[in-house]
N, C-alpha and C. Protein backbone atom coordinates (compact mmCIF):
# COMPACT_ATOMS: atom_id res chain seq x y z
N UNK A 1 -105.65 81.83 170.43
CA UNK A 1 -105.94 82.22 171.79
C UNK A 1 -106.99 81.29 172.41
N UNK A 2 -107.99 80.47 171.84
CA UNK A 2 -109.11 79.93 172.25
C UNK A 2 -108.61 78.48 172.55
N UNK A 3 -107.55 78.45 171.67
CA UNK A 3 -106.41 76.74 172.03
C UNK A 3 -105.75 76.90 173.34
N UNK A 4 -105.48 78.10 173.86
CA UNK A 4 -104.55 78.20 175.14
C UNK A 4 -102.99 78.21 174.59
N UNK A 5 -102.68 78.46 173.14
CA UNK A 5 -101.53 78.47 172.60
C UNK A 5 -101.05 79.91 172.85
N UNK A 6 -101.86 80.83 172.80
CA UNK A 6 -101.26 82.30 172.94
C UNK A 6 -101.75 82.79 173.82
N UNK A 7 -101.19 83.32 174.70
CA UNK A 7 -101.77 84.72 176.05
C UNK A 7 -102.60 85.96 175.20
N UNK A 8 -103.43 86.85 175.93
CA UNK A 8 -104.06 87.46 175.13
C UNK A 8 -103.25 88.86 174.46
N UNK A 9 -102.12 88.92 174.57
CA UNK A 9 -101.06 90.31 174.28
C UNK A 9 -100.19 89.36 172.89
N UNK A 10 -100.17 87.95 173.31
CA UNK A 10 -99.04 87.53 172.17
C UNK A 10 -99.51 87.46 170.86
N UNK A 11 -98.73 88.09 170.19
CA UNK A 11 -99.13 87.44 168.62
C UNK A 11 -98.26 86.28 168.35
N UNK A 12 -99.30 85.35 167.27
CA UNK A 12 -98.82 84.80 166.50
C UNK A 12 -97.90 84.78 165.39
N UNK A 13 -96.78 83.44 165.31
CA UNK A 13 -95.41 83.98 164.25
C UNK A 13 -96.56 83.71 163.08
N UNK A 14 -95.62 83.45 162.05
CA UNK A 14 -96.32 83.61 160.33
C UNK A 14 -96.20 82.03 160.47
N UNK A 15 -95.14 81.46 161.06
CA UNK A 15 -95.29 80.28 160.81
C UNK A 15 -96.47 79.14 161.54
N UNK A 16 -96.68 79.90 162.56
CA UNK A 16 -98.21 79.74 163.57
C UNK A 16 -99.71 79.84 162.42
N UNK A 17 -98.91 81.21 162.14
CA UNK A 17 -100.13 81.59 161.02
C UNK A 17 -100.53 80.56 159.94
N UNK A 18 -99.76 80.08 158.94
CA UNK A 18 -99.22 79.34 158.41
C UNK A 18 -99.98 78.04 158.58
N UNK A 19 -99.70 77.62 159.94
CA UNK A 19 -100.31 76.21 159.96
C UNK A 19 -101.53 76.31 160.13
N UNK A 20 -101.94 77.52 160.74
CA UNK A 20 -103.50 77.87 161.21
C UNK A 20 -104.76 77.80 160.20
N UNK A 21 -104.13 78.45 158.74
CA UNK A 21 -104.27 78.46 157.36
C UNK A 21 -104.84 77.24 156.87
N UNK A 22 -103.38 76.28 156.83
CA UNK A 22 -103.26 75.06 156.33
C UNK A 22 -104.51 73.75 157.62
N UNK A 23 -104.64 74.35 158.42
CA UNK A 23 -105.49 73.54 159.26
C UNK A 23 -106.94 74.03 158.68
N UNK A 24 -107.16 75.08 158.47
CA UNK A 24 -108.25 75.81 158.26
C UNK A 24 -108.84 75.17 156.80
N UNK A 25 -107.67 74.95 156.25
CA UNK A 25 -108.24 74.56 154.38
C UNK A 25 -108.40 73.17 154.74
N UNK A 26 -107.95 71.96 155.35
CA UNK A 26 -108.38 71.11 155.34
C UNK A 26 -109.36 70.67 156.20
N UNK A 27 -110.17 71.80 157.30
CA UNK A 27 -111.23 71.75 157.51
C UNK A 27 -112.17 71.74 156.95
N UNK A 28 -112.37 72.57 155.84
CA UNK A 28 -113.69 73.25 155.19
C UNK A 28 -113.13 72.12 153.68
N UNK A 29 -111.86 71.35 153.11
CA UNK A 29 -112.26 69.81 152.48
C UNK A 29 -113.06 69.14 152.60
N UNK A 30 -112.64 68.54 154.18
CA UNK A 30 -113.19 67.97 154.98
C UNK A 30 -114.70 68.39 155.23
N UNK A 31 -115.68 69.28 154.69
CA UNK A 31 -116.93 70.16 154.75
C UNK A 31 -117.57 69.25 154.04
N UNK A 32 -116.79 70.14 152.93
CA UNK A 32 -117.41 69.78 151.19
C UNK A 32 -117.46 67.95 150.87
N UNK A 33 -116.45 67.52 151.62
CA UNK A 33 -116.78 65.89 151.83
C UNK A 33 -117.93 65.55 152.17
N UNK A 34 -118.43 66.21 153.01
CA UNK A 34 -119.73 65.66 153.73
C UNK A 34 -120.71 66.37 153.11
N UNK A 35 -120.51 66.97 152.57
CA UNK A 35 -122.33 67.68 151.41
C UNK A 35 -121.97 69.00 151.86
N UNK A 36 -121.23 69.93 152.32
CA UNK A 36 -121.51 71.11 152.73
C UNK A 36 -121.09 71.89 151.85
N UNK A 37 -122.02 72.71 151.19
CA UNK A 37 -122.07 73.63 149.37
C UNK A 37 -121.15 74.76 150.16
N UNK A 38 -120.87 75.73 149.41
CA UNK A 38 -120.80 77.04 149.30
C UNK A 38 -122.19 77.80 150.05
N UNK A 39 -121.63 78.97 150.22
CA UNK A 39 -122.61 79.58 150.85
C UNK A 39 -123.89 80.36 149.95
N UNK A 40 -123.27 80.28 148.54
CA UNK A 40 -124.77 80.40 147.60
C UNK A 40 -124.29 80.15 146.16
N UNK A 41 -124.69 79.85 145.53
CA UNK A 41 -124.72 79.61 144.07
C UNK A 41 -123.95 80.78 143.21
N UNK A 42 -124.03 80.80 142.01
CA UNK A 42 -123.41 81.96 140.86
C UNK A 42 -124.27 81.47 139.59
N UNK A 43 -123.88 82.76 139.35
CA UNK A 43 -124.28 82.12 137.41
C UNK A 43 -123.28 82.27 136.82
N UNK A 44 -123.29 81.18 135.88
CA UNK A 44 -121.87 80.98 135.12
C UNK A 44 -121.92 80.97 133.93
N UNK A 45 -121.11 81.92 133.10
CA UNK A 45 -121.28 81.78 131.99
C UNK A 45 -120.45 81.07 130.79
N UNK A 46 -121.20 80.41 130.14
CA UNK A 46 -120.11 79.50 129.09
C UNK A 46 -120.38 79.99 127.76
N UNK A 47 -119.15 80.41 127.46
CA UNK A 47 -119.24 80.68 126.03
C UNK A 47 -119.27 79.22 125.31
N UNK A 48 -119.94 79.48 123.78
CA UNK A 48 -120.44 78.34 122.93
C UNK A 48 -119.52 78.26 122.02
N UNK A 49 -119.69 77.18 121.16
CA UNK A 49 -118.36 76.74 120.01
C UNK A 49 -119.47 76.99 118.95
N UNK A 50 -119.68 77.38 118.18
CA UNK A 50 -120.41 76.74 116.73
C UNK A 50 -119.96 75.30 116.28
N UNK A 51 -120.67 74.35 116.50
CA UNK A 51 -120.47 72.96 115.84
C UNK A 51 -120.27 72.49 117.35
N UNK A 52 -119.92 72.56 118.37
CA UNK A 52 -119.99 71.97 119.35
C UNK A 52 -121.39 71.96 120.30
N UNK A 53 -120.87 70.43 120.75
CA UNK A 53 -121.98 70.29 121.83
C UNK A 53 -121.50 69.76 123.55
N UNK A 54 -120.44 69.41 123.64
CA UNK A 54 -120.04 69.10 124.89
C UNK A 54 -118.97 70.46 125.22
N UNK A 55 -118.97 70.79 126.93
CA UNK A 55 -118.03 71.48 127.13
C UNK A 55 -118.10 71.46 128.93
N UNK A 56 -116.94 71.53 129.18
CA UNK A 56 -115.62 71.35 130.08
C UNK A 56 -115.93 72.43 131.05
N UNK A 57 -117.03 72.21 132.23
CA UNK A 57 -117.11 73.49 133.38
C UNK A 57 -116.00 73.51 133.68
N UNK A 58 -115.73 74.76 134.24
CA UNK A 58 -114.60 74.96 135.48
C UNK A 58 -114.12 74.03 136.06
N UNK A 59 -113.43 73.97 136.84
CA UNK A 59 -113.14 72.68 137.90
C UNK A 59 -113.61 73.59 139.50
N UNK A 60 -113.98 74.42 139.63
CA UNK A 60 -114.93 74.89 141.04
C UNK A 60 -116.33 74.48 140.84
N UNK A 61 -116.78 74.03 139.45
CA UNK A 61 -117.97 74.26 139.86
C UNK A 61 -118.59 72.17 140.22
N UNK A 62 -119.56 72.16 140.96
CA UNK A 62 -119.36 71.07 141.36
C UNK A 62 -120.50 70.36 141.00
N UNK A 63 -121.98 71.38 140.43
CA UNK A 63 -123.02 70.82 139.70
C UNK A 63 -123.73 72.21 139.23
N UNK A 64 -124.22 72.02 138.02
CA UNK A 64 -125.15 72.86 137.52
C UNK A 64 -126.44 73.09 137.99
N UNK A 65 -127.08 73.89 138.96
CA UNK A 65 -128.38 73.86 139.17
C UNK A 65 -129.63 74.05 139.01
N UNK A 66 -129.74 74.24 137.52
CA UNK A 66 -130.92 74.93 137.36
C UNK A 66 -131.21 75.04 135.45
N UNK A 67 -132.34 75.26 135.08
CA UNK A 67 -131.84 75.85 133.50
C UNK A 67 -130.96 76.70 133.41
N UNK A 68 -130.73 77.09 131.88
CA UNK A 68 -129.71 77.95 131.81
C UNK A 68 -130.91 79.13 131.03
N UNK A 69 -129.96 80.13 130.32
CA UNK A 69 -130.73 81.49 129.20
C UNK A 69 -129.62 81.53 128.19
N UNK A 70 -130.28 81.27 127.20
CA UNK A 70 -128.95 81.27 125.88
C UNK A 70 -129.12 82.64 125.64
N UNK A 71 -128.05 83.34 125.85
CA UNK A 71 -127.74 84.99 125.04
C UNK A 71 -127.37 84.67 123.64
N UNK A 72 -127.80 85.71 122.51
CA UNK A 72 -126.92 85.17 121.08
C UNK A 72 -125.29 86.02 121.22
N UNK A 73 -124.80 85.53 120.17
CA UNK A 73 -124.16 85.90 120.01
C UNK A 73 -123.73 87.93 120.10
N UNK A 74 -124.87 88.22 119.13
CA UNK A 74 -124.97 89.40 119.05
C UNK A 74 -125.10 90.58 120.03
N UNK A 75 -125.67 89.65 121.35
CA UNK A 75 -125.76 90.83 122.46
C UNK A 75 -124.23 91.24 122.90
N UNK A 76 -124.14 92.30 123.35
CA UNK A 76 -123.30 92.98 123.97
C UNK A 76 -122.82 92.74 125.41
N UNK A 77 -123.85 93.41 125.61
CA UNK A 77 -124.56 93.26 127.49
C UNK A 77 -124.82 91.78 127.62
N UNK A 78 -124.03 91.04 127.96
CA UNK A 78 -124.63 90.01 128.86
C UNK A 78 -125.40 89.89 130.21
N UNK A 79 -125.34 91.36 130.74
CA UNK A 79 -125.76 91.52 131.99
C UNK A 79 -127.40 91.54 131.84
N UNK A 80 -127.90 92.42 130.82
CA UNK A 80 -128.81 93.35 130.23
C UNK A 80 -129.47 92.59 128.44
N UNK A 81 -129.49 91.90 128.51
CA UNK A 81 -129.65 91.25 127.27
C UNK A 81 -131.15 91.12 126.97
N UNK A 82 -131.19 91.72 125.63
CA UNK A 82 -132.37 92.17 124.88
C UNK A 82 -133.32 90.62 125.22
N UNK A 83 -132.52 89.69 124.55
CA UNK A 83 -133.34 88.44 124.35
C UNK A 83 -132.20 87.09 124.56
N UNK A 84 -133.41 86.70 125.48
CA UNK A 84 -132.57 85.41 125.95
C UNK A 84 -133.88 84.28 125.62
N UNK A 85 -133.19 82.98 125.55
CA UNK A 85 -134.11 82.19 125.33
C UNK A 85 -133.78 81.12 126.70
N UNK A 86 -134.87 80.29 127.27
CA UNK A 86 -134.62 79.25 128.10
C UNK A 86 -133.77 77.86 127.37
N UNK A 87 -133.08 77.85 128.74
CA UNK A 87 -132.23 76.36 127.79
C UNK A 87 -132.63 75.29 129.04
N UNK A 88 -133.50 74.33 128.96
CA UNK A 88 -134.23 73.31 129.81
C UNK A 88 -132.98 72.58 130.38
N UNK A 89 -132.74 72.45 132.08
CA UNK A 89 -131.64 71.09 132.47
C UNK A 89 -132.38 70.03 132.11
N UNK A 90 -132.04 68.78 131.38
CA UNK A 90 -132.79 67.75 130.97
C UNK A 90 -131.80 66.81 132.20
N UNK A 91 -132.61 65.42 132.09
CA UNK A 91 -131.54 64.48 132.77
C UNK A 91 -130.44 63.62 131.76
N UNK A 92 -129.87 63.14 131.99
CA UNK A 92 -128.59 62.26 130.95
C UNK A 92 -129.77 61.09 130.40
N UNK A 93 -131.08 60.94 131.06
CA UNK A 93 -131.53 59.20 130.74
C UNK A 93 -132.43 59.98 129.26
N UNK A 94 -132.85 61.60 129.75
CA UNK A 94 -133.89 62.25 128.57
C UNK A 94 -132.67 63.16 127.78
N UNK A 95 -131.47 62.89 128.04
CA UNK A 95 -130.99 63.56 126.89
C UNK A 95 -130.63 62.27 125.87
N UNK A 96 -129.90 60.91 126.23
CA UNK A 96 -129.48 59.74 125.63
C UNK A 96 -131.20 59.37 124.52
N UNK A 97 -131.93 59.63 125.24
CA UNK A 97 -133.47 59.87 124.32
C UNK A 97 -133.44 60.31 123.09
N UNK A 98 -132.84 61.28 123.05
CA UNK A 98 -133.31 62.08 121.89
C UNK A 98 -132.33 61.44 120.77
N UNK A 99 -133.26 60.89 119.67
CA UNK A 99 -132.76 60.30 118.43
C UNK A 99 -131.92 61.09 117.33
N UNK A 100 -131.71 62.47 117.54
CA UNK A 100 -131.38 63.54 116.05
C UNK A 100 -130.16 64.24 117.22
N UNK A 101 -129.46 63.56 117.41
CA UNK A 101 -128.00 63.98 118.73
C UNK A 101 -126.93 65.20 117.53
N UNK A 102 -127.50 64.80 116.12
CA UNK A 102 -126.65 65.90 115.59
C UNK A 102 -127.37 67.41 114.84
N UNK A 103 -128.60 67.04 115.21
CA UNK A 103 -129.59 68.60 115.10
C UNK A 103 -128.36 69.58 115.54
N UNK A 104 -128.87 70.66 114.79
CA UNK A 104 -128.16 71.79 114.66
C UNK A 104 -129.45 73.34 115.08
N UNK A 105 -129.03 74.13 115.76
CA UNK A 105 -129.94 75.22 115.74
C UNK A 105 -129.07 75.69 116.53
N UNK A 106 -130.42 76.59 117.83
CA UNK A 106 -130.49 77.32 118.78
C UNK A 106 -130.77 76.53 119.81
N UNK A 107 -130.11 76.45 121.16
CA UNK A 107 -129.85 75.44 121.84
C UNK A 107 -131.66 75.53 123.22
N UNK A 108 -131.78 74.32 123.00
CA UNK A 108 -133.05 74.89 123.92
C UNK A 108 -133.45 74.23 124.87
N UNK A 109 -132.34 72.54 124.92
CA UNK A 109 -132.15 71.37 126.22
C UNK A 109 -130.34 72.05 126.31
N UNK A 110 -130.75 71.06 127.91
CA UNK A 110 -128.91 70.94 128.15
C UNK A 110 -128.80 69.81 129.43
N UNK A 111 -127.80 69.28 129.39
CA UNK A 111 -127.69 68.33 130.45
C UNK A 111 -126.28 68.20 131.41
N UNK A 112 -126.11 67.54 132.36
CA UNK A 112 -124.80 67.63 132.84
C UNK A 112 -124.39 66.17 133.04
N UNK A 113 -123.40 65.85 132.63
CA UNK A 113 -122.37 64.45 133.34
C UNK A 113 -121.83 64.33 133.90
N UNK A 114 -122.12 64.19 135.29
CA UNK A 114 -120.55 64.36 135.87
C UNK A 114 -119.76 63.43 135.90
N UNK A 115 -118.51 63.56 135.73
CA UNK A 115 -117.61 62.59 135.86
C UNK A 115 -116.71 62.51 136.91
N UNK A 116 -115.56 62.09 136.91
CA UNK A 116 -114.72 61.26 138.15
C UNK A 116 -114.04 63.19 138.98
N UNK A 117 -113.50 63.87 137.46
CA UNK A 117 -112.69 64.94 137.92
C UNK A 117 -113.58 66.19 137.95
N UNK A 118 -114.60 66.58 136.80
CA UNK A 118 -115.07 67.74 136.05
C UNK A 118 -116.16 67.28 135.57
N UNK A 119 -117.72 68.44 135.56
CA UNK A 119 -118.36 68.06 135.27
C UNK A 119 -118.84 68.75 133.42
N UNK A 120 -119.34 67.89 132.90
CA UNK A 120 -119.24 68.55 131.03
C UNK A 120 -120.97 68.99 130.89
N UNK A 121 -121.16 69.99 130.21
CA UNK A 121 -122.54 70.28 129.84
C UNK A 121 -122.32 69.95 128.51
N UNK A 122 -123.69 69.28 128.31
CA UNK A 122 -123.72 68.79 126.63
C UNK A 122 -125.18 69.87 126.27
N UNK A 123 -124.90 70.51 125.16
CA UNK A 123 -126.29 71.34 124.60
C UNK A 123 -126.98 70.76 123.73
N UNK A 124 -128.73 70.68 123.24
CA UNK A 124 -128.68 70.23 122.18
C UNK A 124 -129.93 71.00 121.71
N UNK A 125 -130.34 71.14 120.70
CA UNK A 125 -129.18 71.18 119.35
C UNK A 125 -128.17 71.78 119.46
N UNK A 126 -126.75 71.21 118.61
CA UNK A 126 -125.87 71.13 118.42
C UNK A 126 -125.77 73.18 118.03
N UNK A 127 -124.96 73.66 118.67
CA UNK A 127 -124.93 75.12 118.51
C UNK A 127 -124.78 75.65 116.74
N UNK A 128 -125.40 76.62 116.19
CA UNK A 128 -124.77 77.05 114.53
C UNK A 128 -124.18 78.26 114.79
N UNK A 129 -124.04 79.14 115.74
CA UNK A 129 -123.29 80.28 116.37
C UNK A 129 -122.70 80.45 117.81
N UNK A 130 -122.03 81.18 117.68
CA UNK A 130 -120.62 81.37 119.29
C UNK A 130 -121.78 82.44 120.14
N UNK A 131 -122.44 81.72 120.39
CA UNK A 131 -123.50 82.53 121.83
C UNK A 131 -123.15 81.87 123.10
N UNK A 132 -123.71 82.22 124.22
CA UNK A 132 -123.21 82.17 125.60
C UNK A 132 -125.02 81.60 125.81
N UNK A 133 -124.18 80.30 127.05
CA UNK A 133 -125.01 79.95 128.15
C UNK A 133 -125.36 80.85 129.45
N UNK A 134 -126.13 80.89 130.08
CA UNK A 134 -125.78 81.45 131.36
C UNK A 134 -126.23 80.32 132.47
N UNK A 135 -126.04 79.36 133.67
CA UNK A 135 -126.28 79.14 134.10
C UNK A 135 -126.23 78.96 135.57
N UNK A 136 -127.33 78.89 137.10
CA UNK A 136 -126.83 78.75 137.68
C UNK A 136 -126.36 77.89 138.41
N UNK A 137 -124.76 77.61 139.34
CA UNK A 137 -124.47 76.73 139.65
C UNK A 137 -123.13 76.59 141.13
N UNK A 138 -123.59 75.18 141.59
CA UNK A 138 -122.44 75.31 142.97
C UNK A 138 -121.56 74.97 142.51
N UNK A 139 -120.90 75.99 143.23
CA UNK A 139 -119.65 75.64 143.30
C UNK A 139 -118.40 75.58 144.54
N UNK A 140 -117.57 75.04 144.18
CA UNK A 140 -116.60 74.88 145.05
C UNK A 140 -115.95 75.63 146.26
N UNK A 141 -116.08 75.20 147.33
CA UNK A 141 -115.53 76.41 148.27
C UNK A 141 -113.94 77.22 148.34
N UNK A 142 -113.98 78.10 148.49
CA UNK A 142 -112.69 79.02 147.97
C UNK A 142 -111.73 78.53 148.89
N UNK A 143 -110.58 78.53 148.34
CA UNK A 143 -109.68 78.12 149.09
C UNK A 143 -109.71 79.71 150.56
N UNK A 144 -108.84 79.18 151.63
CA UNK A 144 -108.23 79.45 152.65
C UNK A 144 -107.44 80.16 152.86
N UNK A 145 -106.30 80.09 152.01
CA UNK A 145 -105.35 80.34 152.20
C UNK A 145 -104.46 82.06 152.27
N UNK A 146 -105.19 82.80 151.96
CA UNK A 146 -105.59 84.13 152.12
C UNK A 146 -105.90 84.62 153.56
N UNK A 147 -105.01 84.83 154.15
CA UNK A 147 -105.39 85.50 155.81
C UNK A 147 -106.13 86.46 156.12
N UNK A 148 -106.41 86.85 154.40
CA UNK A 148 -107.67 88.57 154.82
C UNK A 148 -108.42 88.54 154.11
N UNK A 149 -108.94 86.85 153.53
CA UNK A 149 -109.80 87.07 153.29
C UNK A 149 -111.02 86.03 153.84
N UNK A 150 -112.38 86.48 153.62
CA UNK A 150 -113.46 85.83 154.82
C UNK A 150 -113.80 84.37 154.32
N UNK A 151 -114.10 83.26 154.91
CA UNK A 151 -114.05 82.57 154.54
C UNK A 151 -115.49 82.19 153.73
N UNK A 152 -115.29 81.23 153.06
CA UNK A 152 -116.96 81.19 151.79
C UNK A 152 -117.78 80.21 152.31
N UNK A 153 -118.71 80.87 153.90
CA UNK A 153 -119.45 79.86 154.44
C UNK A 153 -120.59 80.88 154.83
N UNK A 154 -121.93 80.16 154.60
CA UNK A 154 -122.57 81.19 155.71
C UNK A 154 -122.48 81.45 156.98
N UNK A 155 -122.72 82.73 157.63
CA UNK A 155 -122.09 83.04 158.65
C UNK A 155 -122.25 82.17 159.70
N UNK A 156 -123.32 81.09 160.05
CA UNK A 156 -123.54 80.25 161.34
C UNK A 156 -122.73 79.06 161.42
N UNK A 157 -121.37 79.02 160.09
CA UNK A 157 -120.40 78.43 160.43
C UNK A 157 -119.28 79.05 160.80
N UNK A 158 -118.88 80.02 160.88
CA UNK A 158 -118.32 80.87 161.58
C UNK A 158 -117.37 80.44 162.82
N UNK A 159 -118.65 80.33 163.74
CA UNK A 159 -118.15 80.18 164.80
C UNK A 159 -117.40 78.70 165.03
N UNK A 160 -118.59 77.68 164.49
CA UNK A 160 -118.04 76.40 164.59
C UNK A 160 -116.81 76.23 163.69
N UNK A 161 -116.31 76.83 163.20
CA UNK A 161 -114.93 76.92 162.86
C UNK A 161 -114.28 77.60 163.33
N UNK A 162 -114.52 78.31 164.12
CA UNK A 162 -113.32 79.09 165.12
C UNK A 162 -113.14 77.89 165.81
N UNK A 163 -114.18 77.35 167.04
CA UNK A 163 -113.84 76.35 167.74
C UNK A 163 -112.76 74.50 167.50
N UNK A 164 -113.63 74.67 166.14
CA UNK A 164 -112.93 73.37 165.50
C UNK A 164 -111.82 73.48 165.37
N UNK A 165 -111.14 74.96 164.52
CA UNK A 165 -109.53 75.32 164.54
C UNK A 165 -109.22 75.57 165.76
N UNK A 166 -109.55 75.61 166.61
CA UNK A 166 -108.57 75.77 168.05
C UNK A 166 -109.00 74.94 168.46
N UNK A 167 -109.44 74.07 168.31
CA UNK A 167 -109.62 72.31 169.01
C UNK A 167 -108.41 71.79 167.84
N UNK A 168 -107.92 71.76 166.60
CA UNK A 168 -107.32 71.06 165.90
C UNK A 168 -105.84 71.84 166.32
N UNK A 169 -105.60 73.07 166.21
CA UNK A 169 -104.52 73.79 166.67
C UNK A 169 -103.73 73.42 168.55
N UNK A 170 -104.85 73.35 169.14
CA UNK A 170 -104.46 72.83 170.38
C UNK A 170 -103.56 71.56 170.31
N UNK A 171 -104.40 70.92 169.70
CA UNK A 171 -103.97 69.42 169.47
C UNK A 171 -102.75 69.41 169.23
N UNK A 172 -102.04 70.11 168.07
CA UNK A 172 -101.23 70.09 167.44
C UNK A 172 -99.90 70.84 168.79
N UNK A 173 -100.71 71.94 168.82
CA UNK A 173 -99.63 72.43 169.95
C UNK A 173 -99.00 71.48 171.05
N UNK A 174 -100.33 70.38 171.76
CA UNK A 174 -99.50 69.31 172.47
C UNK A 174 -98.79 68.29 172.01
N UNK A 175 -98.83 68.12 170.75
CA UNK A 175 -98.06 67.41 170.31
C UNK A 175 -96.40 68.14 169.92
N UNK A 176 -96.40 69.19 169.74
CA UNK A 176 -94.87 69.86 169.20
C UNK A 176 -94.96 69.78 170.92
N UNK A 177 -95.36 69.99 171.82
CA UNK A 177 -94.76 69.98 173.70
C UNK A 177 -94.32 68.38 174.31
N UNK A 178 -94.94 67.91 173.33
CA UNK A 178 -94.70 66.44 173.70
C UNK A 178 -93.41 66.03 172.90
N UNK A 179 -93.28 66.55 171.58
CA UNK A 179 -92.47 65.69 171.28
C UNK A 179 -91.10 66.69 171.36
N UNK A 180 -90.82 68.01 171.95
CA UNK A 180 -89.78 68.58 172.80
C UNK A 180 -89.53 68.32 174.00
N UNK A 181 -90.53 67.59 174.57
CA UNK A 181 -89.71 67.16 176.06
C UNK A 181 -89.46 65.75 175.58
N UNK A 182 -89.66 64.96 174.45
CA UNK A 182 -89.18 63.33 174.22
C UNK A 182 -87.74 63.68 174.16
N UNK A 183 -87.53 65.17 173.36
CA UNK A 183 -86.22 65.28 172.30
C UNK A 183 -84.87 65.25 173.73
């Protein structure tokens, strides 16, 4: 309605809908291109390998921010956990530092790499039990494509995305008017 595509009584088809969607998700790409996070962080939890030390975030999450809290194994409650210990974010130049890369314990550094696709947390010492990280971290903005559901921005983008989609939707509309009176 704000494009001048619909009168204020008409609804939109699904296939209107549809593109409105698909305009909408490659807006808020187009966000996250330019530095624009999620609207707040999470904590994420990674379960541990015994004998491992590298592991494979999500693919939403886009950097780790902060230390983590190693839960052991034994807790239950991850929510509520008796005893947690701090696990320090180190940098890659002070983790490549450390001379004993195959120490074994209770994990009490951690670092992140990111790479081209996914970013990997390496723990060290090297884990001797299947306990959980907790850490917090950004992540990726939710897709779009869901018509009921709100989008994952704080609210003072809101608006500037109403306007932007009916500045990009308009557009589009003169172009399907243009290229029916070429036809």
């Amino acid at each position: 309605r704000r494009a001048g595509l619909l009168s204020v009584g008409q609804a939109a088809t699904a296939g209107e809908l549809q593109a409105a969607r698909d305009n909408l998700q490659v807006i808020c790409h187009g966000l996250q291109a330019k530095g624009v996070e999620a609207r707040a962080m999470e904590l994420v939890l990674q379960v541990l390998v015994a004998g491992t030390f590298s592991y494979s975030l999500p693919a939403s999450v886009l950097d780790v921010a902060g230390n983590g809290q190693y839960i052991p194994a034994a807790e239950v409650d991850v929510t509520k956990a008796t005893g947690e210990t701090m696990v320090e974010l180190v940098s890659l130049e002070a983790w490549h530092q450390y001379s004993a890369k195959s120490a074994q314990g209770l994990p009490t550094k951690m670092c992140r790499q990111r790479t081209a696709s996914i970013v990997q947390l390496r723990v060290w010492p090297i884990p001797t039990e299947a306990g959980r990280i907790r850490y917090p971290a950004t992540r990726r903005l939710a897709d779009v494509t869901d018509g009921n559901a709100t989008v994952d921005l704080a609210t003072p983008w809101v608006e500037w995305l109403i306007y932007r989609l009916a500045e990009d939707c308009a557009y589009d509309g003169s172009l399907t008017e243009v290229a029916m009176a070429m036809a």
